[in-house]
Protein backbone atom coordinates (compact mmCIF):
# COMPACT_ATOMS: atom_id res chain seq x y z
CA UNK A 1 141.27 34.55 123.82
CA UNK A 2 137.72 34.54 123.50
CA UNK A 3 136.31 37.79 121.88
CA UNK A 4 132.81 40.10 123.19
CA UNK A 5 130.74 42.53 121.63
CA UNK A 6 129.97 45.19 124.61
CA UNK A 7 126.46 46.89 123.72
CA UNK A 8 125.47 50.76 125.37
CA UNK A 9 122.28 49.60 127.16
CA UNK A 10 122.30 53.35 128.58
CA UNK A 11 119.39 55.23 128.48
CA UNK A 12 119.79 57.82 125.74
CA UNK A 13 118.72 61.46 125.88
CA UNK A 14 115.92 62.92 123.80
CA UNK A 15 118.36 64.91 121.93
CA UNK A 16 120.57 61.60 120.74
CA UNK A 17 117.50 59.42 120.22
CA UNK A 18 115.99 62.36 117.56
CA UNK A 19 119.72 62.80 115.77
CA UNK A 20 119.31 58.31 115.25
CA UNK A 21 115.47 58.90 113.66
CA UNK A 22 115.43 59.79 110.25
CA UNK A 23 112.51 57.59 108.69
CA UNK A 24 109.18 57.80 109.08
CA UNK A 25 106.08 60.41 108.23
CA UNK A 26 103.88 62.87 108.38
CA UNK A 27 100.43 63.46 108.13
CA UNK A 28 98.70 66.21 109.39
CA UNK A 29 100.07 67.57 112.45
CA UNK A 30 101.54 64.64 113.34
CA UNK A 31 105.28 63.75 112.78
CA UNK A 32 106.42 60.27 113.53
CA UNK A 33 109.72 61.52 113.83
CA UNK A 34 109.07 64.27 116.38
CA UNK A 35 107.78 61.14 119.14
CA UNK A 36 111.04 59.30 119.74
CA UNK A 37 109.19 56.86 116.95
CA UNK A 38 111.65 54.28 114.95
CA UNK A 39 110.57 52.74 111.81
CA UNK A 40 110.61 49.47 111.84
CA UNK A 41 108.85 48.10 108.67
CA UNK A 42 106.70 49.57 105.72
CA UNK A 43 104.66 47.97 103.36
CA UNK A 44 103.32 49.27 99.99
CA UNK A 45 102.22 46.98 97.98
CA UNK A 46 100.96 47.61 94.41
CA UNK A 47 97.03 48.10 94.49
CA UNK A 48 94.68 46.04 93.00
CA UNK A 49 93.82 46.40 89.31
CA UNK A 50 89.68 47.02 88.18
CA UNK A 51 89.49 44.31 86.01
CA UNK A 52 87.01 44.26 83.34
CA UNK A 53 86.91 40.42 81.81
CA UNK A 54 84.37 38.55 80.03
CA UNK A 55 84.64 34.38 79.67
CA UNK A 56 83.91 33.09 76.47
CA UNK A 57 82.85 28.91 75.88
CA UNK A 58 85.36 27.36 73.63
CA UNK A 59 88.31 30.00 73.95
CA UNK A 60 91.87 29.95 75.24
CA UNK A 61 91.77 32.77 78.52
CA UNK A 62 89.39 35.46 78.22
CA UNK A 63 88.53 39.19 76.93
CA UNK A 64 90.00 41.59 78.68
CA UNK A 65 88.20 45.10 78.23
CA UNK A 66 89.97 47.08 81.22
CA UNK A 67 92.00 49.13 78.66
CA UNK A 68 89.76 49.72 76.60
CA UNK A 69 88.80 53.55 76.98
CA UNK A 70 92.30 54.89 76.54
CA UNK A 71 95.10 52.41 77.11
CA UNK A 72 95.34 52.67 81.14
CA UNK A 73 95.07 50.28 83.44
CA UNK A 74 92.82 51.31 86.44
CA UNK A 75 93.44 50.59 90.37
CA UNK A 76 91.70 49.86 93.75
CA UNK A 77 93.29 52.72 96.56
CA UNK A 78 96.37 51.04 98.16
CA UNK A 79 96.76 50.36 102.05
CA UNK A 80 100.43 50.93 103.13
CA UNK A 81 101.18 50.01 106.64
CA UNK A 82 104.06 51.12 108.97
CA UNK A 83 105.72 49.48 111.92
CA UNK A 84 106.62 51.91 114.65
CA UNK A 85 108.85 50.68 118.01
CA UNK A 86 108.94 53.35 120.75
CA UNK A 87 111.87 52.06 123.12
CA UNK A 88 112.62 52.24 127.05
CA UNK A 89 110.00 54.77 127.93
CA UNK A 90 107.74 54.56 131.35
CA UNK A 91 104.26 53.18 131.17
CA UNK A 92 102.53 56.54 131.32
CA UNK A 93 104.46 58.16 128.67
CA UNK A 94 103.74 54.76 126.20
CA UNK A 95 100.01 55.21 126.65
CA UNK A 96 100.06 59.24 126.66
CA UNK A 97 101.76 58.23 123.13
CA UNK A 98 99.20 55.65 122.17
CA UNK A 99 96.29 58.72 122.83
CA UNK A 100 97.91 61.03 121.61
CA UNK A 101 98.65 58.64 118.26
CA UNK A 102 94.58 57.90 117.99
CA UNK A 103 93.95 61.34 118.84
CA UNK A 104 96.13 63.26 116.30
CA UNK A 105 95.38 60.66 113.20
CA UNK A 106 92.11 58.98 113.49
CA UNK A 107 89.65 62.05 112.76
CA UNK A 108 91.38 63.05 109.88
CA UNK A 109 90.03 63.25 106.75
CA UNK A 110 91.59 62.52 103.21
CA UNK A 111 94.69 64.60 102.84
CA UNK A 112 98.54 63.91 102.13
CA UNK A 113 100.59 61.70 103.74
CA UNK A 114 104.42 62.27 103.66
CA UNK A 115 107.18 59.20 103.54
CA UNK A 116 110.49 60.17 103.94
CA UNK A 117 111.04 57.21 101.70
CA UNK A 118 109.86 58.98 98.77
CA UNK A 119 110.29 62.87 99.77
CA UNK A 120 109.66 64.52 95.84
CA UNK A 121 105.73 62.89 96.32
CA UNK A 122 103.10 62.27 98.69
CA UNK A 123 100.21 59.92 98.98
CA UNK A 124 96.65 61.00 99.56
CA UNK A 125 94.73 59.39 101.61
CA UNK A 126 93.15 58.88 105.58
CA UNK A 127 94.24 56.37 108.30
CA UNK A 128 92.02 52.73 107.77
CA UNK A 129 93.63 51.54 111.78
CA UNK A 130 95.84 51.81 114.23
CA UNK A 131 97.25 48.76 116.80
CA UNK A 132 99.28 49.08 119.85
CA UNK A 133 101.55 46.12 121.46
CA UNK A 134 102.77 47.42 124.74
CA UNK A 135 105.63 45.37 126.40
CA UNK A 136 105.69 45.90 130.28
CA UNK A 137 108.88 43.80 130.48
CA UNK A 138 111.01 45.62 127.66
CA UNK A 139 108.90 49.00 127.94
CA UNK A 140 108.41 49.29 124.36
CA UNK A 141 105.40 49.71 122.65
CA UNK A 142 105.08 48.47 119.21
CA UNK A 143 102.43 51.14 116.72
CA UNK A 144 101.37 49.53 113.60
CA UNK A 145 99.55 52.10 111.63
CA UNK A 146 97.46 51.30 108.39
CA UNK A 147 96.70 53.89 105.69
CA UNK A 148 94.17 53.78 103.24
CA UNK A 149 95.51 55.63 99.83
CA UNK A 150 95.05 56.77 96.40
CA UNK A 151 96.46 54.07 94.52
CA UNK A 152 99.57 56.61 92.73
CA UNK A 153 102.20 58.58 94.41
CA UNK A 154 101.57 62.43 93.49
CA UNK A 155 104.19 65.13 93.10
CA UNK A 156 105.20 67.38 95.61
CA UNK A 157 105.91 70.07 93.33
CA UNK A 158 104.81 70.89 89.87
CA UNK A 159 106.51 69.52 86.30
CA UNK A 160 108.50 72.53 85.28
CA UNK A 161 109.63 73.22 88.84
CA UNK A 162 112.34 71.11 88.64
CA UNK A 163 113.68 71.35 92.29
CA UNK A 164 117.25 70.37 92.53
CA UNK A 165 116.23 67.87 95.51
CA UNK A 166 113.29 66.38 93.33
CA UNK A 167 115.40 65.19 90.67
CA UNK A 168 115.97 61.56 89.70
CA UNK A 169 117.92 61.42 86.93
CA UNK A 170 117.06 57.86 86.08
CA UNK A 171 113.18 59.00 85.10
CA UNK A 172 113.52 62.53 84.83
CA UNK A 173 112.89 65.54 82.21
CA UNK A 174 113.55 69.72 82.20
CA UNK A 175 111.18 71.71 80.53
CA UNK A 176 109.77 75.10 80.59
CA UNK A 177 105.71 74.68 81.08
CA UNK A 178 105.25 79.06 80.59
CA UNK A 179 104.79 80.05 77.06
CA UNK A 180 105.20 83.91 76.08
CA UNK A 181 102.56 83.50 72.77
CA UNK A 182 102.67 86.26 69.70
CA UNK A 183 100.79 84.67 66.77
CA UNK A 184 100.90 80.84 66.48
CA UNK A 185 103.18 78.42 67.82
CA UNK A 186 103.76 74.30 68.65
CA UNK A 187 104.56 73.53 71.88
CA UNK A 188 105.35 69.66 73.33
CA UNK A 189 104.94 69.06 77.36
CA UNK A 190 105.80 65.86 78.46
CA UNK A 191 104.30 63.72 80.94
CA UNK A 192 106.72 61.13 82.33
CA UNK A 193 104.74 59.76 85.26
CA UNK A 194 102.63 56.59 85.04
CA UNK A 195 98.66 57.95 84.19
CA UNK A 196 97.31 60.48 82.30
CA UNK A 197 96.94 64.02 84.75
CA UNK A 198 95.04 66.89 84.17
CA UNK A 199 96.38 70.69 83.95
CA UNK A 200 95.46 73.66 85.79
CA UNK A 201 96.20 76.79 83.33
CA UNK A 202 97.00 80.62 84.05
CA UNK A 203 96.32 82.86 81.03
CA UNK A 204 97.33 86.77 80.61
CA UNK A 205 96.04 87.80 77.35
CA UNK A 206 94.01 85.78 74.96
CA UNK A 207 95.26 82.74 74.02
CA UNK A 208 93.87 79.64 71.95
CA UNK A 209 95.07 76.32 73.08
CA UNK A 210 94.64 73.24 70.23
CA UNK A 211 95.51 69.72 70.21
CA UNK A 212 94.11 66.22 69.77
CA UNK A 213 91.28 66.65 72.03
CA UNK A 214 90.23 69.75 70.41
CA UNK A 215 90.14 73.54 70.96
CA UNK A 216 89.45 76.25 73.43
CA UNK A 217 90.07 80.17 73.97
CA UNK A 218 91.22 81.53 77.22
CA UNK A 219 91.18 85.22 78.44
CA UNK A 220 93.11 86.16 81.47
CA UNK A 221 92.43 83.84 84.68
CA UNK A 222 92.83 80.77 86.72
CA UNK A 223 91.37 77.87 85.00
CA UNK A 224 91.21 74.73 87.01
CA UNK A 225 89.17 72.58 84.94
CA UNK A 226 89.20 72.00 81.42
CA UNK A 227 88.99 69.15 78.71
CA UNK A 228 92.84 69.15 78.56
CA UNK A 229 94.17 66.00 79.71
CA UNK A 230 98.04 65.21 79.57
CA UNK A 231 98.72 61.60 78.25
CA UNK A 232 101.93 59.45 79.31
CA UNK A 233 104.49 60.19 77.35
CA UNK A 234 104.72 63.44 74.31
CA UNK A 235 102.11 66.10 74.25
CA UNK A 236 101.59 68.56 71.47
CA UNK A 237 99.83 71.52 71.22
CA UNK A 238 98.91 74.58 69.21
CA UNK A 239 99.18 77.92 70.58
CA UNK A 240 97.04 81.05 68.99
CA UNK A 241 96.87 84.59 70.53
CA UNK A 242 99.04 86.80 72.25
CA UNK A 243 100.00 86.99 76.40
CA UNK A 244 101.49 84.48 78.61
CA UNK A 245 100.27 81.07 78.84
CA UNK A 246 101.44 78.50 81.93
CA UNK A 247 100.23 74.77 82.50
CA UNK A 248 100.44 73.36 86.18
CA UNK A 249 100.71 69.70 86.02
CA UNK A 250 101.54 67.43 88.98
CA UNK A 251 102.84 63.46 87.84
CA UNK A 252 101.52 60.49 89.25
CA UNK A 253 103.72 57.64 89.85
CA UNK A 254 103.13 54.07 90.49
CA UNK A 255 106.09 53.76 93.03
């Protein structure tokens, strides 16, 4: 007896479509996931490097200065493209979808985008185009979105949060990043993302902060720029003074 695969063709409600779509993102006010959206495809390629190379006569390959500041390679922004099927819907509501798509996304400036692919970090960036392939015949309507992005993945939260959800125990590290400082003490931080960040610091008291790059005194405050600069891997520093000292780092991932 011959066997058949019997498929529900039925038209689903709004409620059962949404409970199916759990992939996609947001950015701005606009949730893929919130207009009956599936993902289809998405596409992040690694960005392009800035290579710095000189050709010499008479020599194997060439010089290659692009690490030659401090170690790190440096990148192009990255595009990263979704595909986006909207299924069995009416002609008017595919093209009050398609304006409301251009409407909510185009004029937006640079800002996060969130991927429920990666939820512990978002990109930063602004939408580089949008394309629309309506299907009369199937009523579908295919939305290929393109983003133009910052070329690492930033953290949603801040290292020393440590958010049970963030975690990823393959590349992952707890540690306390607020200091209670009476007299003189060594600290390490560690920076396990992929580039060298900078720190925002909160100070009560007076504290001294010393390390590779040199020294500086803080008094109570908010600083948000400063010379200190987190390299991959072990930081160490010297701590002078007495209060409370706290560094606010976010990693950057090449992901």
């Amino acid at each position: 007896m011959s066997e058949y695969n019997f498929f529900d063709l039925s038209k689903r409600t709004d409620v059962e479509i949404e409970k199916q779509i759990s992939e996609g993102f947001k950015f701005g006010e606009f949730d893929s996931t919130d207009h009956d959206l599936f993902l289809i495809s998405r596409d992040a390629p690694s960005p392009d490097s800035k290579d710095i190379t000189e050709s010499v006569p008479y020599m194997q390959g060439v010089y290659d200065f692009s690490t030659l500041t401090n170690g790190e390679r440096y990148f192009e922004n990255r595009t990263i493209t979704y595909e986006m099927m909207l299924f069995n819907q009416e002609y008017s509501d595919r093209k009050v979808l398609e304006s409301d798509i251009k409407r909510q996304l185009v004029p937006l400036d640079i800002q996060p985008l969130y991927d429920t692919h990666d939820k512990s970090f978002h990109w930063l960036g602004k939408v580089d185009g949008i394309s629309f392939d309506d299907d009369e015949k199937m009523r579908t309507l295919k939305v290929t979105i393109t983003f133009n992005v910052y070329p690492f993945a930033i953290g949603n939260n801040s290292e020393g949060s440590d958010i049970w959800d963030d975690v990823y125990f393959p590349n992952w590290i707890f540690q306390d990043t607020k200091f209670t400082v009476n007299g003189t003490q060594s600290i390490t931080l560690y920076n396990i993302g992929s580039r060298s960040v900078k720190s925002k610091i909160k100070v009560n008291g007076t504290i001294e902060v010393s390390g590779d790059f040199g020294s500086f005194e803080l008094s109570n405050g908010t600083y948000d720029s400063t010379q200190l600069v987190f390299g991959v891997g072990t930081n160490v520093l010297t701590l002078s003074g007495n209060g409370t000292i706290k560094f606010v780092f976010y990693r950057e991932e090449m992901i």
